[in-house]
Protein backbone atom coordinates (compact mmCIF):
# COMPACT_ATOMS: atom_id res chain seq x y z
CA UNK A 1 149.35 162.02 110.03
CA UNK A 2 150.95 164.97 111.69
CA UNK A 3 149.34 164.02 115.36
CA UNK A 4 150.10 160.35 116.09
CA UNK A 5 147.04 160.07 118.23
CA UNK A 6 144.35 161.20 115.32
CA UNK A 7 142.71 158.96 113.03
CA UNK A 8 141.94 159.73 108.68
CA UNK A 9 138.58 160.06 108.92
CA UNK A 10 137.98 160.02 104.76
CA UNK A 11 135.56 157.28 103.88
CA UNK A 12 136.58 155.27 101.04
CA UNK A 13 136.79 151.77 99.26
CA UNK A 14 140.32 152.93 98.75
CA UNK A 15 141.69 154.95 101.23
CA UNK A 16 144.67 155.85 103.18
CA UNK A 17 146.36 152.21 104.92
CA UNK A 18 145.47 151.75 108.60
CA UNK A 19 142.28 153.72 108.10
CA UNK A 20 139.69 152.61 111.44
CA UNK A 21 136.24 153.65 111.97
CA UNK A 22 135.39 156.62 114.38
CA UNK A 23 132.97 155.79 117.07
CA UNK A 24 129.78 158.47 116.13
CA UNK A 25 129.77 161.90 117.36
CA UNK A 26 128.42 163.43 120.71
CA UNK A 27 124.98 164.29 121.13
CA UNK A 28 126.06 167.93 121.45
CA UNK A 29 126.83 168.06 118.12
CA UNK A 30 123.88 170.16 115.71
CA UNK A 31 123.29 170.74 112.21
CA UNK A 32 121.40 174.17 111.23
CA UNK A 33 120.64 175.58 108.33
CA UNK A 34 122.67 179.35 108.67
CA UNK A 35 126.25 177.26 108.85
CA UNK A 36 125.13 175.23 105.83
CA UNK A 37 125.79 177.39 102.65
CA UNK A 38 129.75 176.69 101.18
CA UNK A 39 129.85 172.95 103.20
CA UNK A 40 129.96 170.20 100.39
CA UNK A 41 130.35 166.74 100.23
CA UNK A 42 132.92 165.54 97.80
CA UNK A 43 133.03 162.09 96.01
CA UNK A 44 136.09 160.49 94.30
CA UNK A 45 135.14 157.93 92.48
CA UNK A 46 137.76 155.54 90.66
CA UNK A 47 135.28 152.45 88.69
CA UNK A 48 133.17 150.92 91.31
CA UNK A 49 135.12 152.20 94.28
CA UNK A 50 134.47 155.38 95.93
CA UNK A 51 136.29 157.72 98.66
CA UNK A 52 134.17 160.66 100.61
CA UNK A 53 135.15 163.46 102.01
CA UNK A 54 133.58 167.10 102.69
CA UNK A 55 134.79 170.30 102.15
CA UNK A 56 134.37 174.56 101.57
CA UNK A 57 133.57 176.19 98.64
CA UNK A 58 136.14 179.39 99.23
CA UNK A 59 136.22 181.19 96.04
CA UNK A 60 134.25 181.79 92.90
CA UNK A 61 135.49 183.02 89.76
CA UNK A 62 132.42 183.70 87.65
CA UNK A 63 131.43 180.00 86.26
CA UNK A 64 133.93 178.04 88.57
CA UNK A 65 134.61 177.58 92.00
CA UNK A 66 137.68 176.86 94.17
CA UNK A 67 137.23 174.01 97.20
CA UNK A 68 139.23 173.72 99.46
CA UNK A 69 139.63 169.97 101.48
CA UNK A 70 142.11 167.15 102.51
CA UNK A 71 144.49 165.12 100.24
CA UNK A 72 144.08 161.97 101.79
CA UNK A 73 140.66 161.95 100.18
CA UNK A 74 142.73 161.22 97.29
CA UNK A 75 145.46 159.39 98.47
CA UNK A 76 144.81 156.23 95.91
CA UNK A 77 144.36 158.21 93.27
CA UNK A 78 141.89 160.63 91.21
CA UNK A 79 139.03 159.27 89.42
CA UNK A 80 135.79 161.25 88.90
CA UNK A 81 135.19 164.13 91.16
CA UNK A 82 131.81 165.15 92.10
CA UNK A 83 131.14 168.11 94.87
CA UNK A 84 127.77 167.88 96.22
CA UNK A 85 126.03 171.28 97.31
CA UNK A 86 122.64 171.96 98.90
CA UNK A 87 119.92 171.52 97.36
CA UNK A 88 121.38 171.09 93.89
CA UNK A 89 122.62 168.49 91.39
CA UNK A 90 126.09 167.32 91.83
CA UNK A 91 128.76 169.54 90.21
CA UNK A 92 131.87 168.11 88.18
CA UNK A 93 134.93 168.90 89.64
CA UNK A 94 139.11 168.54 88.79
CA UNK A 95 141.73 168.57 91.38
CA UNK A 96 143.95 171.82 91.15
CA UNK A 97 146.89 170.73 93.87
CA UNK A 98 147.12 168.65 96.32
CA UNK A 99 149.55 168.67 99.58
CA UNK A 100 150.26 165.29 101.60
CA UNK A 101 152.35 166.68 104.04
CA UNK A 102 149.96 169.44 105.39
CA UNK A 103 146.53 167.01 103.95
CA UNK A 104 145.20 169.83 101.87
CA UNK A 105 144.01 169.76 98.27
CA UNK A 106 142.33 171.86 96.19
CA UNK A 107 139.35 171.76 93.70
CA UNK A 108 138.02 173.68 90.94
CA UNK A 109 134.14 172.84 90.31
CA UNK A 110 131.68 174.01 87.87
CA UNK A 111 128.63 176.08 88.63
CA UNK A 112 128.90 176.36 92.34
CA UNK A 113 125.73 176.80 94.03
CA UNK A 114 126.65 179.09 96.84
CA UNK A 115 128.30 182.09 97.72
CA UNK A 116 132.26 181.58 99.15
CA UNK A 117 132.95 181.60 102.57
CA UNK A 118 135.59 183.91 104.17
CA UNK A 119 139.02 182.96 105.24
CA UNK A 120 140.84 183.61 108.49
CA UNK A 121 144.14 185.80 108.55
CA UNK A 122 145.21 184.30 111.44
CA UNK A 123 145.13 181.30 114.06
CA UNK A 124 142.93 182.49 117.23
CA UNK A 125 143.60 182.65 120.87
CA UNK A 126 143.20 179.49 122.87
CA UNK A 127 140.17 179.16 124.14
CA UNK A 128 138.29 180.76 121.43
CA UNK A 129 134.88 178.90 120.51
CA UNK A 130 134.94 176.87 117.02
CA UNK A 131 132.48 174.60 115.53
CA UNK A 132 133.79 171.83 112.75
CA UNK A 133 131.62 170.66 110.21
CA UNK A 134 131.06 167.59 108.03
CA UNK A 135 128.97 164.71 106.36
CA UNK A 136 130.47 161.93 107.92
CA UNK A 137 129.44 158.27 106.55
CA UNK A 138 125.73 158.72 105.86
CA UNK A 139 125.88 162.49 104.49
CA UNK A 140 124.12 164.17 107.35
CA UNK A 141 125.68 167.48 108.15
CA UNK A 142 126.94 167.65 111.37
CA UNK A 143 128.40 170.27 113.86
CA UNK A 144 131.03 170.11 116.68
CA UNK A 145 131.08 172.53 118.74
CA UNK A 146 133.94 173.27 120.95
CA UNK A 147 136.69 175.11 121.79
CA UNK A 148 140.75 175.84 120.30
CA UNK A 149 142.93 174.02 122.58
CA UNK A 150 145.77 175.20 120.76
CA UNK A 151 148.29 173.85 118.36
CA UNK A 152 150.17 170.78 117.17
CA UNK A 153 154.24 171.61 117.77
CA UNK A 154 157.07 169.55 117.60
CA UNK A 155 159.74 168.89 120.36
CA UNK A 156 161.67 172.21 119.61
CA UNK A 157 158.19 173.93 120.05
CA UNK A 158 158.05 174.72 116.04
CA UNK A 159 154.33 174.81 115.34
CA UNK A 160 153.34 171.96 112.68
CA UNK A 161 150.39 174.03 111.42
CA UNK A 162 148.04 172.66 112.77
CA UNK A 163 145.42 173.17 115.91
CA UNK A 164 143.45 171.24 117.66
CA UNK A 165 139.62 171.41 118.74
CA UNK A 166 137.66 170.01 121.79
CA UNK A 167 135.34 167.48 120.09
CA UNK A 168 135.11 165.05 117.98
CA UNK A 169 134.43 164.39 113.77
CA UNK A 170 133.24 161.33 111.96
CA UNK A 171 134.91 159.33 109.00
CA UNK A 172 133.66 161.48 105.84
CA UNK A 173 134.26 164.23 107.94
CA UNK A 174 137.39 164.68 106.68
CA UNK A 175 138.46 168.15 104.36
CA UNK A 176 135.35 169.58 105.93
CA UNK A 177 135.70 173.02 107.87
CA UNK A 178 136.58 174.60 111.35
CA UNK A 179 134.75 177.87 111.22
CA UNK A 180 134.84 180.74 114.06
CA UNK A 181 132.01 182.53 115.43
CA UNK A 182 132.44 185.28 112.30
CA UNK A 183 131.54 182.00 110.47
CA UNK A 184 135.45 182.80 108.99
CA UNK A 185 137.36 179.49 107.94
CA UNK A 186 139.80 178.90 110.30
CA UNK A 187 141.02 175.39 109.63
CA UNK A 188 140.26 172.15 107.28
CA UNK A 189 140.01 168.76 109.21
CA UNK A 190 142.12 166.37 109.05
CA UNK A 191 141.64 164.02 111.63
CA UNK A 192 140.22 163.28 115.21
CA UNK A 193 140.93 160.82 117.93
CA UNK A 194 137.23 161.36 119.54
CA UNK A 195 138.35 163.91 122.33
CA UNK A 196 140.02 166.51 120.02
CA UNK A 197 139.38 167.24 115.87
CA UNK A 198 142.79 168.04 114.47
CA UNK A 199 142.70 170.68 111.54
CA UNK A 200 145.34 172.55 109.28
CA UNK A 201 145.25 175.79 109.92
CA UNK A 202 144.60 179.40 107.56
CA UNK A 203 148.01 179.76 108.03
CA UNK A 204 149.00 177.17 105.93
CA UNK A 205 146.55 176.51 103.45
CA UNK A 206 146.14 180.41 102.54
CA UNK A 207 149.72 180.21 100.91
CA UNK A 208 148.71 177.16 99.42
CA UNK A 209 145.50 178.51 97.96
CA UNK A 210 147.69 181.44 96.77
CA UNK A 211 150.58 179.10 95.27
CA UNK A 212 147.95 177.01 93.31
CA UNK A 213 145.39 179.71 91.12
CA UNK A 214 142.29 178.32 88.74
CA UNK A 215 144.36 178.24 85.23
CA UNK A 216 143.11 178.30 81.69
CA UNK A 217 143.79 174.94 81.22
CA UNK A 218 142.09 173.72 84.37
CA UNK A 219 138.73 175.82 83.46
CA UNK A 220 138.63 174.52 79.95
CA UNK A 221 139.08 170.87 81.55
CA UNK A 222 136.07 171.41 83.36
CA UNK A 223 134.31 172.69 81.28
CA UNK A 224 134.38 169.51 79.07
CA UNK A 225 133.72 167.04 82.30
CA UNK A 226 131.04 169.46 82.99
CA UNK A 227 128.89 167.93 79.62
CA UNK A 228 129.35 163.95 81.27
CA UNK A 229 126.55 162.58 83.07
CA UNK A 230 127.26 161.94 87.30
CA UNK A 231 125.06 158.96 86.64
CA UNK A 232 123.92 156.95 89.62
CA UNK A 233 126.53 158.51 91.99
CA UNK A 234 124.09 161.74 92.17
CA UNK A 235 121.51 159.31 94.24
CA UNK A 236 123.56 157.25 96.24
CA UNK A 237 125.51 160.11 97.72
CA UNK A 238 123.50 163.15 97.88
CA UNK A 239 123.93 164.38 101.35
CA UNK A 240 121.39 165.42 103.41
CA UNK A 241 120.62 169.21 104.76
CA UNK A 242 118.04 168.26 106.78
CA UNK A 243 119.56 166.08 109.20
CA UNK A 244 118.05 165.28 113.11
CA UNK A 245 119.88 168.18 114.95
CA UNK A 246 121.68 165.71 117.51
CA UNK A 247 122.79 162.39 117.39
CA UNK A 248 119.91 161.49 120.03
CA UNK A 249 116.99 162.41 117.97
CA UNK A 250 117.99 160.33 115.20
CA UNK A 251 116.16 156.49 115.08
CA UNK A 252 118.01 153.86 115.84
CA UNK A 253 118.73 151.86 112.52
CA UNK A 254 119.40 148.15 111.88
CA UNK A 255 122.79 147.17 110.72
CA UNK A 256 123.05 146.72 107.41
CA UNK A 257 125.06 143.66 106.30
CA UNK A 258 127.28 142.46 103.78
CA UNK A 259 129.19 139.61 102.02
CA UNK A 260 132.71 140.29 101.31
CA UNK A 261 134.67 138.12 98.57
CA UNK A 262 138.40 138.16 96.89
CA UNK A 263 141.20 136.97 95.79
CA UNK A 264 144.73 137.83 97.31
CA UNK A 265 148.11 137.50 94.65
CA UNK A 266 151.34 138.36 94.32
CA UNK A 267 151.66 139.19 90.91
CA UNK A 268 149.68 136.02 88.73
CA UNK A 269 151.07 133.95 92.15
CA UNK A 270 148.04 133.34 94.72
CA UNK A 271 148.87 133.53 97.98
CA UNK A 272 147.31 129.98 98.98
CA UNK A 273 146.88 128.80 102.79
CA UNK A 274 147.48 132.29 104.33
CA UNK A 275 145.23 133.97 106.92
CA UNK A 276 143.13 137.49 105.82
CA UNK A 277 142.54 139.50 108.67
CA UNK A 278 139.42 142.23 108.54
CA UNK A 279 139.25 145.02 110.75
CA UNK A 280 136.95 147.73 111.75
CA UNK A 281 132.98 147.78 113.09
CA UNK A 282 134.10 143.76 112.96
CA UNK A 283 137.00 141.73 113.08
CA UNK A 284 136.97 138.75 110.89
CA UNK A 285 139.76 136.11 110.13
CA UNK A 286 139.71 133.81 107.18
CA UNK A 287 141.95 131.65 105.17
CA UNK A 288 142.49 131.87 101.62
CA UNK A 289 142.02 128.90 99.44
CA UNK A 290 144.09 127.32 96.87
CA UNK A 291 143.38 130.06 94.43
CA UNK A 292 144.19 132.37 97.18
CA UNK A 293 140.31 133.63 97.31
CA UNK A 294 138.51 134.68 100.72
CA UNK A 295 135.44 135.16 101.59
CA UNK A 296 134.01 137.32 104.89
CA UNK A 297 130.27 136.65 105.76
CA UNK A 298 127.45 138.94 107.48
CA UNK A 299 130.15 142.35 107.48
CA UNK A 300 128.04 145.37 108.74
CA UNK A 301 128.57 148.27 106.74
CA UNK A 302 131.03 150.57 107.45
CA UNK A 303 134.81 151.13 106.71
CA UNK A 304 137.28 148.08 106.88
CA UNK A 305 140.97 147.40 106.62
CA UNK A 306 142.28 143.97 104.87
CA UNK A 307 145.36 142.94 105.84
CA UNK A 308 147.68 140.02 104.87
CA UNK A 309 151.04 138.67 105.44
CA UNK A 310 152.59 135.63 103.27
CA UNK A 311 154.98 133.11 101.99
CA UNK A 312 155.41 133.84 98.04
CA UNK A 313 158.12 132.72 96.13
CA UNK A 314 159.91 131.97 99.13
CA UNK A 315 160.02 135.55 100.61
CA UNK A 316 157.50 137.14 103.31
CA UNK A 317 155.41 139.03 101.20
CA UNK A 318 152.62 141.95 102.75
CA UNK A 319 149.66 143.22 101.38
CA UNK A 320 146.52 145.90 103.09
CA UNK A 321 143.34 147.47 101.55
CA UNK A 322 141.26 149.51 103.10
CA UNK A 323 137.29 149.05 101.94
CA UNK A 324 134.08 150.68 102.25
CA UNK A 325 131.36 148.34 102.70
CA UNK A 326 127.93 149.39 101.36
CA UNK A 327 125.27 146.92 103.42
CA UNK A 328 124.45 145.06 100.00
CA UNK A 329 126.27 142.16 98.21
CA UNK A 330 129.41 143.14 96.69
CA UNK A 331 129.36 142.30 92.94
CA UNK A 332 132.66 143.36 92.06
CA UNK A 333 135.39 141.13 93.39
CA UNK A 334 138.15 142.35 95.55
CA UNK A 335 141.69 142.20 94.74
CA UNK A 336 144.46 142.55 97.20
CA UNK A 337 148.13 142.91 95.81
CA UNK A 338 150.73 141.65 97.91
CA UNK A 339 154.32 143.41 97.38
């Protein structure tokens, strides 16, 4: 990231390496109904895994939306793309562009549901009162209220593009918006560290927007993922509108647990004897078997990293994963490539 100090806060079965789970936000933060219209929740979904993120419907072009929200979302690849508005069916979607260094992407989605939501011309004063916005891990809209601090810049004082607000944002957060009191997008988050949420600023991704138009080509692509069923993915992550307003209202929930298995190889080579280390809402340790398979017991659900580090073929060989774990038995079985 661009700020050492913040943590990706995209939720995902695959997701960016060294991902760790936010602690939950404030009880200042609020979710009403007049900030909801243009916040979506976006899914990426490659087979049975899964990475979440939210984001801002900020353009529509008859049939077809643009969204604006972070790259990391899709920082293991693209699979299936499904934007989420209120109080509608999920929409198909196809990444337009995407832009690691700055975490910004760009979606074009069918049928939006909602009206687009202004952008800012320019970066506002410090000081200035902001709210940020997202669906974090459950998909209950949530706002941040705070204030600009000011911006990211490097040692020669060169602003990095991005600013930073008092507050804090969950994990699905992520790509979701910084709005100003106009209700004007002023920046896309990217990342918090639970005292400030970091978020690139209009004054980058409004030349990105401009450098990366809805094409032909991308509308008639859509058009034809538009006639596929979302299947089951509509139900397990339709977010939800009507959320508690603050974290203290909502009731307290027991964790929901899981067990984890895998296998761990270097190439068709398992990486026998070697210790697995899970991190995250727990911290587990196991050792692989002779077939180089692991398993972690009684995992709450939340979002993990798997790390290992091994003798293969006579050379120290290193291998992470970052997973999201659902609070039910994983069916699938996990593989972790060591390189």
């Amino acid at each position: 990231m661009l700020s050492a100090r913040i943590l990706s806060l995209g939720l995902s079965l695959v997701s960016a390496a060294g991902m760790v789970l936010a602690a939950e936000p404030r009880a200042q933060s609020t979710a009403t109904a007049d900030v909801a219209p243009g916040i979506v929740r976006i899914v990426n979904q490659q087979g049975n895994e899964f990475s979440i993120g939210s984001g801002t419907l900020v353009e529509r072009k008859q049939d077809v939306g643009i969204v604006l929200t972070c790259a990391h979302v899709f920082s293991d690849g693209v699979g299936d793309i499904l934007v989420f508005f209120d109080g509608g069916a999920p929409r198909r979607a196809v990444l337009i562009a995407s832009d690691d260094k700055n975490d910004l992407a760009s979606l074009a989605v069918e049928r939006p549901l909602t009206s687009a939501v202004a952008l800012a011309t320019s970066v506002p004063a410090t000081g200035t009162p902001l709210v940020s916005c997202g669906f974090g891990q459950e998909g209950k809209l949530r706002i941040n209220r705070g204030e600009l601090r000011g911006q990211v810049t490097l040692k020669d004082g060169e602003s990095e593009g991005v600013l930073e607000l008092s507050g804090m944002a969950r994990q699905g957060d992520s790509g979701g918006p910084i709005f100003d009191a106009q209700r004007r997008l002023v920046a896309v988050i990217m990342g918090s560290d639970g005292e400030v949420v970091d978020g690139t600023h209009c004054e980058v991704f409004r030349p990105f927007l401009a450098a990366h138009p809805l094409t032909p080509s991308l509308t008639s692509r859509l058009q034809q993922l538009a006639r596929r069923s979302s299947g089951d993915v509509a139900v397990a992550f339709r977010p939800d509108y009507e959320a508690t307003s603050t974290e203290a209202d909502d009731e307290p929930k027991p964790p929901a647990l899981s067990t984890i298995r895998g296998v761990a190889r270097y190439g068709n080579r398992a990486a026998a004897g070697a210790s697995i280390h899970l991190s995250g809402r727990a911290t587990r340790v196991a050792k692989l078997d002779e077939q180089g398979r692991f398993q972690f017991d009684v995992v709450p659900r939340g979002s993990y990293q798997l790390t290992i580090d091994a003798v293969v073929r006579n050379k120290m060989r290193h291998g992470e994963r970052s997973i999201w774990v659902t609070g039910e038995l994983q069916e699938s079985e996990i593989e972790l490539k060591l390189e």
